[in-house]
PDB file of N, CA and C in Angstrom:
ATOM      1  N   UNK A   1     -25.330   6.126  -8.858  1.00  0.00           N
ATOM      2  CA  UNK A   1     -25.190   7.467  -9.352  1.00  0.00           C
ATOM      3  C   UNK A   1     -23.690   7.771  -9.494  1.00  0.00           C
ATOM      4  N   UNK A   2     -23.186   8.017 -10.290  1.00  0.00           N
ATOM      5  CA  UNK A   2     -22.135   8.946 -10.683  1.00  0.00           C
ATOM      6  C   UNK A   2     -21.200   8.990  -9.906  1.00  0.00           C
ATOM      7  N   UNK A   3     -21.822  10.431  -9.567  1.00  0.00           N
ATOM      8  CA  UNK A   3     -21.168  11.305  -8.444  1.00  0.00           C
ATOM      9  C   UNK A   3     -21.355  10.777  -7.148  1.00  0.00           C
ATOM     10  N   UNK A   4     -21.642   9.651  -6.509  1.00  0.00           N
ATOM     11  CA  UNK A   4     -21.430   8.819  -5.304  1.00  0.00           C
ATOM     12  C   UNK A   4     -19.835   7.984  -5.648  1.00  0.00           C
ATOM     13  N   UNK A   5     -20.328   7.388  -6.870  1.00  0.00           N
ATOM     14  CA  UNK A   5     -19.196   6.550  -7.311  1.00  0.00           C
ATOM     15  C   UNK A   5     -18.227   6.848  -7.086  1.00  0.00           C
ATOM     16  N   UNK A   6     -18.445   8.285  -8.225  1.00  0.00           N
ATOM     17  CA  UNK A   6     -16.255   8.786  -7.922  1.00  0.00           C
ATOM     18  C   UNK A   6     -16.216   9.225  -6.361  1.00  0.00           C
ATOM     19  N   UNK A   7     -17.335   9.490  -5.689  1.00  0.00           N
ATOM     20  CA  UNK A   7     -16.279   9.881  -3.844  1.00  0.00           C
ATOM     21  C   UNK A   7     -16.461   8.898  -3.324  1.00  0.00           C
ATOM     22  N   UNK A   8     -17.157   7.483  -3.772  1.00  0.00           N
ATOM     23  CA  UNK A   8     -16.230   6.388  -3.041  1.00  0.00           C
ATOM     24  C   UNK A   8     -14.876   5.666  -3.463  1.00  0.00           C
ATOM     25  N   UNK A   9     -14.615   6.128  -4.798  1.00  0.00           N
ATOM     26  CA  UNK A   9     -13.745   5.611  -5.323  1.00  0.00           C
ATOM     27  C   UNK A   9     -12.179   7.139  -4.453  1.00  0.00           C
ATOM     28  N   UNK A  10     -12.889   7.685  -4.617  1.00  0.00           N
ATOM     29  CA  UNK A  10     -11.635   9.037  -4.237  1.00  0.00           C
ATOM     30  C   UNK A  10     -11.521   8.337  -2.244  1.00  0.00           C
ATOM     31  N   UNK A  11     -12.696   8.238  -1.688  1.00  0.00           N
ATOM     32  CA  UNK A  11     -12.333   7.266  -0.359  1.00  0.00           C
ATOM     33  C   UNK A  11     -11.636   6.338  -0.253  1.00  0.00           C
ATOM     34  N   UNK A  12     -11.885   5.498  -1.632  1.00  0.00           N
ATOM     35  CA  UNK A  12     -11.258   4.127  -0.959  1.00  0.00           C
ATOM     36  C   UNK A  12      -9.748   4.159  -1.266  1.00  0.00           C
ATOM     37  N   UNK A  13      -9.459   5.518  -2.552  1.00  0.00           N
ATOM     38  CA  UNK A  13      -8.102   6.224  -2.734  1.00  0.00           C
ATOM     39  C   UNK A  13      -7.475   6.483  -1.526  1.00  0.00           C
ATOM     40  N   UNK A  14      -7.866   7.596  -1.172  1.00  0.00           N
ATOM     41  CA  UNK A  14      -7.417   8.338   0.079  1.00  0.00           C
ATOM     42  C   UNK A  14      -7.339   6.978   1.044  1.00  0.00           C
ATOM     43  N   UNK A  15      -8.205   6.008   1.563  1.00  0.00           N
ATOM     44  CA  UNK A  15      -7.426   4.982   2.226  1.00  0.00           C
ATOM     45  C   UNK A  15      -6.227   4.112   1.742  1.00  0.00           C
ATOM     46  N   UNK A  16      -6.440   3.858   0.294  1.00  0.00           N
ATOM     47  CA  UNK A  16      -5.184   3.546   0.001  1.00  0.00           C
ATOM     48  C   UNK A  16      -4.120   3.893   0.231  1.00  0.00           C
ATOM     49  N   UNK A  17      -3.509   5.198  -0.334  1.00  0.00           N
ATOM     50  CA  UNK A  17      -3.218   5.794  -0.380  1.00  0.00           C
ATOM     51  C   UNK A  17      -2.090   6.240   1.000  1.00  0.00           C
ATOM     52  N   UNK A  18      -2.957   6.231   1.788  1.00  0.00           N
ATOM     53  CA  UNK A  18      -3.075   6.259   3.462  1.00  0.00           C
ATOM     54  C   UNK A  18      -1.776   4.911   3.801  1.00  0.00           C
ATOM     55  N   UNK A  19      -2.470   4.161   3.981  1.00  0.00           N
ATOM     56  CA  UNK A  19      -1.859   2.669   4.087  1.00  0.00           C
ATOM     57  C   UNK A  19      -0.776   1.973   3.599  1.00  0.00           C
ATOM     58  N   UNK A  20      -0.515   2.934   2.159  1.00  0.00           N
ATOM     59  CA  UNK A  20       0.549   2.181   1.208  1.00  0.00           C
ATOM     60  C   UNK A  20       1.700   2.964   0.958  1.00  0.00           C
ATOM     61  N   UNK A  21       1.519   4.303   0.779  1.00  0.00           N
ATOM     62  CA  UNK A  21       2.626   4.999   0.553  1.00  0.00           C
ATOM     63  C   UNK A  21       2.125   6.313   1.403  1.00  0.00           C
ATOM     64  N   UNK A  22       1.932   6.012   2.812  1.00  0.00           N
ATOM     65  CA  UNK A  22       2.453   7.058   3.868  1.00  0.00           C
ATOM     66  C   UNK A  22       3.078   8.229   3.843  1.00  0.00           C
ATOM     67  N   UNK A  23       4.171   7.791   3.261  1.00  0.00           N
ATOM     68  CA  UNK A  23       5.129   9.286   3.484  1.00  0.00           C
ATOM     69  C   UNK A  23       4.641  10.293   2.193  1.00  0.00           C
ATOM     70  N   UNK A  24       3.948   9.878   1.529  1.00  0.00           N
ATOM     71  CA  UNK A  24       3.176  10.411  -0.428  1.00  0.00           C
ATOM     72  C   UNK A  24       1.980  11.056   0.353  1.00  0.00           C
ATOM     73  N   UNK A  25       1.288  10.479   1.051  1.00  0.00           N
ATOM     74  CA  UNK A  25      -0.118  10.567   1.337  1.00  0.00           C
ATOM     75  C   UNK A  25      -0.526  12.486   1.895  1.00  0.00           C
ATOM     76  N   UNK A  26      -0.718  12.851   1.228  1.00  0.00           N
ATOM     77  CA  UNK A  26      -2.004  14.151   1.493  1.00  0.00           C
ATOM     78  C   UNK A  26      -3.064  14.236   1.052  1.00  0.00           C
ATOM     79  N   UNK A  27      -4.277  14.852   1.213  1.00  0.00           N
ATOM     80  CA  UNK A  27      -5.715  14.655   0.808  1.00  0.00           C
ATOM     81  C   UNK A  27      -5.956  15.703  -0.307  1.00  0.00           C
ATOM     82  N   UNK A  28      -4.979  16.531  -0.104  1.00  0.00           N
ATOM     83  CA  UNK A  28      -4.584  17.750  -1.661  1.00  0.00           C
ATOM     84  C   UNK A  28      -4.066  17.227  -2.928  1.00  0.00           C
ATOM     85  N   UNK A  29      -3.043  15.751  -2.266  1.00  0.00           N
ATOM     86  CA  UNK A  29      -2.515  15.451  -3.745  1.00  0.00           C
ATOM     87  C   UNK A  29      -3.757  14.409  -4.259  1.00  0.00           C
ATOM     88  N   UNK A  30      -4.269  13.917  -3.101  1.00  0.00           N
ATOM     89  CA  UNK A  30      -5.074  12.777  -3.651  1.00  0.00           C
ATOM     90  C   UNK A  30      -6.928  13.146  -4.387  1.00  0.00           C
ATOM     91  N   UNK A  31      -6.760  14.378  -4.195  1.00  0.00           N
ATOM     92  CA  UNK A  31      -7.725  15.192  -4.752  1.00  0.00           C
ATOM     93  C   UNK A  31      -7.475  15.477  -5.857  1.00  0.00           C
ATOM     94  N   UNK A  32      -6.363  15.920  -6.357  1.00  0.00           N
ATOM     95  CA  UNK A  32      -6.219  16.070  -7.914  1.00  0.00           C
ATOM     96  C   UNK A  32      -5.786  15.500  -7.972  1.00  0.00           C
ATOM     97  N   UNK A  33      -5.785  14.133  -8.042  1.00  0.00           N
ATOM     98  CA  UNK A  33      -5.595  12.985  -8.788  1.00  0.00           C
ATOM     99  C   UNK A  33      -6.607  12.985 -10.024  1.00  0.00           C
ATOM    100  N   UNK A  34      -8.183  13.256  -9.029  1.00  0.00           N
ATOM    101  CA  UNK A  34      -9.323  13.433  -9.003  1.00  0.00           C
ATOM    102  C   UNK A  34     -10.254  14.317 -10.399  1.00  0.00           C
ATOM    103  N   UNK A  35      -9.170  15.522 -10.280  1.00  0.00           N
ATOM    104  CA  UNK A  35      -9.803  16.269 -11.223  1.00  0.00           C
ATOM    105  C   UNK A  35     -10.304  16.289 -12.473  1.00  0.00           C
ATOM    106  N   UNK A  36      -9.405  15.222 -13.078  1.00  0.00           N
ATOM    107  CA  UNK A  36      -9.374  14.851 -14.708  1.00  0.00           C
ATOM    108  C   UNK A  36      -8.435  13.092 -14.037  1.00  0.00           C
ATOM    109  N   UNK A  37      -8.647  12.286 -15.181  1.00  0.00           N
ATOM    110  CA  UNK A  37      -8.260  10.928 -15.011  1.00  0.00           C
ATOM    111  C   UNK A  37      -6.888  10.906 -15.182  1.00  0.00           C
ATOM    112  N   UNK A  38      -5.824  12.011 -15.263  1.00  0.00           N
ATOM    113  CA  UNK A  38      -4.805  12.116 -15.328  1.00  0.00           C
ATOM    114  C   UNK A  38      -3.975  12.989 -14.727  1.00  0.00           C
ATOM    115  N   UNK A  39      -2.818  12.803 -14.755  1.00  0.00           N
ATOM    116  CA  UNK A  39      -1.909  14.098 -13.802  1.00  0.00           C
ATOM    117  C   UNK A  39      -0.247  14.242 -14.708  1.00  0.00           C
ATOM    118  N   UNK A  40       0.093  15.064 -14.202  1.00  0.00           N
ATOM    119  CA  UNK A  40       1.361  15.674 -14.677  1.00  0.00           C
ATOM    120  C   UNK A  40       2.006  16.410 -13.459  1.00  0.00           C
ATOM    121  N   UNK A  41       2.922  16.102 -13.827  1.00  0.00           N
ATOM    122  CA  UNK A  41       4.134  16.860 -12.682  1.00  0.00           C
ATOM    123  C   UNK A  41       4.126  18.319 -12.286  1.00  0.00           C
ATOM    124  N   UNK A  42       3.635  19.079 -13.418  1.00  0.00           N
ATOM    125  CA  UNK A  42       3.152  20.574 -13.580  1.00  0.00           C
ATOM    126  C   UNK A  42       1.798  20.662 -12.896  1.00  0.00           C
ATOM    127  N   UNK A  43       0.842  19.931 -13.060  1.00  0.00           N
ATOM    128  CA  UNK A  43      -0.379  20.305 -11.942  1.00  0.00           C
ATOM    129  C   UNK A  43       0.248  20.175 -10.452  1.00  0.00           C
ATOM    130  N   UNK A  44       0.855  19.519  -9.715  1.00  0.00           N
ATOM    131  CA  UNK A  44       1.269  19.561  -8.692  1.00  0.00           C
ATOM    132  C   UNK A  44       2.235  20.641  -8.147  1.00  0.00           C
ATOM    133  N   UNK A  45       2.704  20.908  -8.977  1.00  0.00           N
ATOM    134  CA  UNK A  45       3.672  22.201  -8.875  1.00  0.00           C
ATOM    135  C   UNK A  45       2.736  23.385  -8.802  1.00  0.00           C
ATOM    136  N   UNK A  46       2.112  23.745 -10.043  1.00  0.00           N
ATOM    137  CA  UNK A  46       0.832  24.479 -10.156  1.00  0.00           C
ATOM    138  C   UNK A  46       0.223  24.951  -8.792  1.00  0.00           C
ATOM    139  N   UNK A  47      -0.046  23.668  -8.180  1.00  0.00           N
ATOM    140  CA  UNK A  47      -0.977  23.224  -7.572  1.00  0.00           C
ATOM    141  C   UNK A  47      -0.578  24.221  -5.935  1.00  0.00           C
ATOM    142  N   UNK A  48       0.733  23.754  -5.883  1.00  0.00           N
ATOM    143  CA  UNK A  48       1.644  23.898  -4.858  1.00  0.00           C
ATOM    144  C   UNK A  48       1.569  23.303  -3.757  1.00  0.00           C
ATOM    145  N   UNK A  49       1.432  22.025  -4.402  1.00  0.00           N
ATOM    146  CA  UNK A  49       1.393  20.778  -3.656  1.00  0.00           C
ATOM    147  C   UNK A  49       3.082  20.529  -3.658  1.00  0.00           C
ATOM    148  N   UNK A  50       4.106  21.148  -4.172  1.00  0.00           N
ATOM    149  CA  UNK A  50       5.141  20.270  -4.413  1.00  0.00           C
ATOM    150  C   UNK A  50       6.212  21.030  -5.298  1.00  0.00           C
ATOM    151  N   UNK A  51       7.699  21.311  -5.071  1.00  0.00           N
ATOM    152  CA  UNK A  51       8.078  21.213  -6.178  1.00  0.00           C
ATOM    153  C   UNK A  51       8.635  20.201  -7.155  1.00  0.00           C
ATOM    154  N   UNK A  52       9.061  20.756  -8.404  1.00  0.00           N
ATOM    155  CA  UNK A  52       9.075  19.568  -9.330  1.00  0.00           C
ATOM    156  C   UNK A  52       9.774  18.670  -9.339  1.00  0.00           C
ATOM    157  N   UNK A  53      10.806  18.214  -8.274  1.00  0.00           N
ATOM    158  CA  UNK A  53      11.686  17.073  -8.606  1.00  0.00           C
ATOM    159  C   UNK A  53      10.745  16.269  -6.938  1.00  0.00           C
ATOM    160  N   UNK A  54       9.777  16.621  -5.884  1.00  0.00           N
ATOM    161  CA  UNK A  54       9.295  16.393  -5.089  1.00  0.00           C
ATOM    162  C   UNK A  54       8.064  15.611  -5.866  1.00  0.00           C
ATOM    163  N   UNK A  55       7.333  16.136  -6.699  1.00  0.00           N
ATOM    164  CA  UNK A  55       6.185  16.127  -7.433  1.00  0.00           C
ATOM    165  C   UNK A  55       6.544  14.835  -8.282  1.00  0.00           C
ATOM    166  N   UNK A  56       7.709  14.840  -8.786  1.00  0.00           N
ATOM    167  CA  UNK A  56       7.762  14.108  -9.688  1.00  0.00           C
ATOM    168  C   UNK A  56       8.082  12.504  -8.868  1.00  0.00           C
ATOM    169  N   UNK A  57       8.572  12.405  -7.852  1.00  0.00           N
ATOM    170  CA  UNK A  57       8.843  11.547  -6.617  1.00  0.00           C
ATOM    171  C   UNK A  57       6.790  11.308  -6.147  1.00  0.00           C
ATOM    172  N   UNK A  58       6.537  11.929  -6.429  1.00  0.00           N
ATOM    173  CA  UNK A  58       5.039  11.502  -5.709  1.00  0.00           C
ATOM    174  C   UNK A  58       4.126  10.615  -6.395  1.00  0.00           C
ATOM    175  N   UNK A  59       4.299  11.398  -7.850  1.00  0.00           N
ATOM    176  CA  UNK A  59       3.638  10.177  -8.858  1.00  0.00           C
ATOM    177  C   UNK A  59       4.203   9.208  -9.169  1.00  0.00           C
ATOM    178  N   UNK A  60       5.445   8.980  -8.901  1.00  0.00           N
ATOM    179  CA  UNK A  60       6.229   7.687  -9.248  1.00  0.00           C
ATOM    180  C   UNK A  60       6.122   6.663  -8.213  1.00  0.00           C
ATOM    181  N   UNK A  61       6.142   7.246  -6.681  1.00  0.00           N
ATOM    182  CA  UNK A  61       5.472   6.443  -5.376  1.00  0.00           C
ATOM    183  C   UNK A  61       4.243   5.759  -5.946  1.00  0.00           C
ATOM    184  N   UNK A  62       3.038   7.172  -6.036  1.00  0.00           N
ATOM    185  CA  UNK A  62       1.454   6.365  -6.912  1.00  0.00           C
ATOM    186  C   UNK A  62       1.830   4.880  -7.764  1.00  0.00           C
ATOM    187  N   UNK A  63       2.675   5.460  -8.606  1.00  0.00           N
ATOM    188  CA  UNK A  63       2.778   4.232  -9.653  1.00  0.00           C
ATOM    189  C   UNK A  63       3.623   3.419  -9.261  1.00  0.00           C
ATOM    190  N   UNK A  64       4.127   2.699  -8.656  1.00  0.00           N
ATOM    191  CA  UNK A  64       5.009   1.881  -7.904  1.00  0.00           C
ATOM    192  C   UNK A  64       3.820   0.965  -7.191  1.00  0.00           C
ATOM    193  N   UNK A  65       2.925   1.918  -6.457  1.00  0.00           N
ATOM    194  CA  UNK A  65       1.959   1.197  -5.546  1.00  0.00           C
ATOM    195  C   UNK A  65       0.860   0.679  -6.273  1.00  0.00           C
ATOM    196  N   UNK A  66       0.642   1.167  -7.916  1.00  0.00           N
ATOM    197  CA  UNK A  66      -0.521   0.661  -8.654  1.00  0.00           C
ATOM    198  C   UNK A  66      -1.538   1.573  -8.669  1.00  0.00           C
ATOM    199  N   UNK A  67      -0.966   2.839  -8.188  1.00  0.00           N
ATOM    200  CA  UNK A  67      -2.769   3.506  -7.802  1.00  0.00           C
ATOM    201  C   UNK A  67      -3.094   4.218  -9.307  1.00  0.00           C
ATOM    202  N   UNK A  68      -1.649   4.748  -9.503  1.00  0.00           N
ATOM    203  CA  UNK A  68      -1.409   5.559 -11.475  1.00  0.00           C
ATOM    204  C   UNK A  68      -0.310   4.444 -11.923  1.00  0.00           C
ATOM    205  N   UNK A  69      -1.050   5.428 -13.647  1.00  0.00           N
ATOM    206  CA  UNK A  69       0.496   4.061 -14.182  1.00  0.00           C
ATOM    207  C   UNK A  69       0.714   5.304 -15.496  1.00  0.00           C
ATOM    208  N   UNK A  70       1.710   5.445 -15.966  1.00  0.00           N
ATOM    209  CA  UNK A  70       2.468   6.462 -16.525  1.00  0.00           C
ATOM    210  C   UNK A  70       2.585   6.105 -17.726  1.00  0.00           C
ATOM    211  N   UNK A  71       2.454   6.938 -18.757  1.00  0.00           N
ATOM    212  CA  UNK A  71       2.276   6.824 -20.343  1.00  0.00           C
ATOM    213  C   UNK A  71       3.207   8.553 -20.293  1.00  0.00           C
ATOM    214  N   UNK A  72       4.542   8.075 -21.723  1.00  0.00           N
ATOM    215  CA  UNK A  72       5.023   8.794 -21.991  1.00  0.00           C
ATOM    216  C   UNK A  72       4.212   9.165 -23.840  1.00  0.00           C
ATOM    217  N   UNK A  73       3.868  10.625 -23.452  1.00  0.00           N
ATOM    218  CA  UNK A  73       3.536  11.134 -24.674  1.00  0.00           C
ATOM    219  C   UNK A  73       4.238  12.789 -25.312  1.00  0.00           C
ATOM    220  N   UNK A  74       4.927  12.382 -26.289  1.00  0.00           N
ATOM    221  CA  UNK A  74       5.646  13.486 -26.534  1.00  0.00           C
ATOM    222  C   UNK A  74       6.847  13.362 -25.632  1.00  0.00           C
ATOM    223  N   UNK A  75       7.278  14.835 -25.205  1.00  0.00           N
ATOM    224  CA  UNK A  75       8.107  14.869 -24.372  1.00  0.00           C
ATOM    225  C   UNK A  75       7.819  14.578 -22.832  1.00  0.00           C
ATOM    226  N   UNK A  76       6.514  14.629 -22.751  1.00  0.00           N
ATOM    227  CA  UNK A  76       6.270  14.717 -21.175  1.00  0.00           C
ATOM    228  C   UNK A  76       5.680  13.452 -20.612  1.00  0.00           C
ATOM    229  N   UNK A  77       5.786  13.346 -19.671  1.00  0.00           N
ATOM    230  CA  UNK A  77       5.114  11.800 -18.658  1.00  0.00           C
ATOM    231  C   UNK A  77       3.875  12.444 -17.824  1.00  0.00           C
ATOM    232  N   UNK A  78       2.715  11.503 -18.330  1.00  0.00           N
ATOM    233  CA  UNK A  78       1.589  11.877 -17.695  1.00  0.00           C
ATOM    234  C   UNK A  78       1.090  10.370 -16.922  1.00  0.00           C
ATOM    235  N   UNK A  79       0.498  10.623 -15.907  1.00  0.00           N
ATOM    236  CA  UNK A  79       0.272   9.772 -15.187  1.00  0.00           C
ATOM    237  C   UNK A  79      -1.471   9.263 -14.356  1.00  0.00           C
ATOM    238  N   UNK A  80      -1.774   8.038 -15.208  1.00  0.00           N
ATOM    239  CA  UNK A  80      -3.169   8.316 -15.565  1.00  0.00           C
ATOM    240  C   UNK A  80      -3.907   7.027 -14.431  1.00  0.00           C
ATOM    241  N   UNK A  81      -5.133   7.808 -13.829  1.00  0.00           N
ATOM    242  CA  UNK A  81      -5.889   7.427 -12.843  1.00  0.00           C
ATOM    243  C   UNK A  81      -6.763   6.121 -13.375  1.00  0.00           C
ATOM    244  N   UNK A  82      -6.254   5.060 -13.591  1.00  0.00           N
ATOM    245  CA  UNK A  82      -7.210   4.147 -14.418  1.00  0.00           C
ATOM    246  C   UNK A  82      -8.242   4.136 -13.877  1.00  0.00           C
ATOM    247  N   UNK A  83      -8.843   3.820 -12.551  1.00  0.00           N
ATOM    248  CA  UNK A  83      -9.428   3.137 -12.037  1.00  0.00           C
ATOM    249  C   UNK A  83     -10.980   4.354 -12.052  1.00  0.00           C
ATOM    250  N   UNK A  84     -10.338   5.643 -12.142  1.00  0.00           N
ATOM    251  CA  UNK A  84     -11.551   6.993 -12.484  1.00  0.00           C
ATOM    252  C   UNK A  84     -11.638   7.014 -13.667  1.00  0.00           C
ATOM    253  N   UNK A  85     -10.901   6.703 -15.075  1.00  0.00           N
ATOM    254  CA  UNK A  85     -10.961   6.826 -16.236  1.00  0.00           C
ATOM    255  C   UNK A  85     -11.793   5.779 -16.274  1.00  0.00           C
ATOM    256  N   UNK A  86     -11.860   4.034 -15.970  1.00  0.00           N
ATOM    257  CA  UNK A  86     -12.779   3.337 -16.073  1.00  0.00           C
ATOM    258  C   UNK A  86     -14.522   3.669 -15.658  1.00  0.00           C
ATOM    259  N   UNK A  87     -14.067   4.414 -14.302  1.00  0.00           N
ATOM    260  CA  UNK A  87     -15.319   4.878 -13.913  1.00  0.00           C
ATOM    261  C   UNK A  87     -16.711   6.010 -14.798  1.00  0.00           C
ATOM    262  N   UNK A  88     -15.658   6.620 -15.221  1.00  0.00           N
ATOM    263  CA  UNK A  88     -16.009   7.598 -16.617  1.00  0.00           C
ATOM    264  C   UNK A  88     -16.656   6.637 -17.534  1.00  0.00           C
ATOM    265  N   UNK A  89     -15.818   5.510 -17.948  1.00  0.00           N
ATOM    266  CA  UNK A  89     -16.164   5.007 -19.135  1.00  0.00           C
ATOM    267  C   UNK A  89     -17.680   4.563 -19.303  1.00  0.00           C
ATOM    268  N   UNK A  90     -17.670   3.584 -17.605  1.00  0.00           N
ATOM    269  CA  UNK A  90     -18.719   3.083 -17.614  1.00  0.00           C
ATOM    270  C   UNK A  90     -20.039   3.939 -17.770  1.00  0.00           C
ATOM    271  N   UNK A  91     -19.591   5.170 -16.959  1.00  0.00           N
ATOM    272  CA  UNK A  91     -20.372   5.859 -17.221  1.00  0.00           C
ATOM    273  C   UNK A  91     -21.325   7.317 -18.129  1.00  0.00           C
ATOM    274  N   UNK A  92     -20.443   6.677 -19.538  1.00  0.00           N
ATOM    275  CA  UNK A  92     -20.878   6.910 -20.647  1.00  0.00           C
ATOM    276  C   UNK A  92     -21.935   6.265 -21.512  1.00  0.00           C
ATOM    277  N   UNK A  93     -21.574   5.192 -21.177  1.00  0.00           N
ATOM    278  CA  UNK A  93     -22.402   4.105 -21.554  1.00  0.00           C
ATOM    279  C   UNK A  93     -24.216   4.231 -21.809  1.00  0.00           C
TER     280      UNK A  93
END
């Protein structure tokens, strides 16, 4: 089902997560990771998880460790959850 999938996949995040980049790790940022298969520096700010030069240090930790990987579009850098975007996919199918 689905919706088992993505909260084991958001678990086995949050352990990642946990384990790899420590000093990054909250269960707020790793939740909206969650929300949509992508993130931006402005949802975290938004969010008030962070401000923006903090925020922008958090997703670059993610992507360093492999968890996001960053596509510049336009002017802005968005930073996209493959591993939930795959999960989506499959489950279009």
């Amino acid at each position: 089902m689905m919706i088992l999938d993505i909260r084991d996949l958001l678990d086995a995040t949050i352990a990642r997560v946990r384990s790899e980049v420590p000093k990054v790790y909250s269960k707020e940022l790793v939740e909206l990771l969650f929300y949509q298969p992508y993130c931006k520096i402005a949802f975290l700010v938004q969010a008030g998880i962070a401000k923006r030069q903090t925020a922008a240090f958090y997703l670059r930790s993610l992507e360093d460790a492999g968890i996001l990987t960053s596509e510049i579009i336009g002017r802005e850098r968005i930073f996209l959850n493959l591993s939930l975007l795959e999960l989506l996919k499959r489950g279009n199918v």
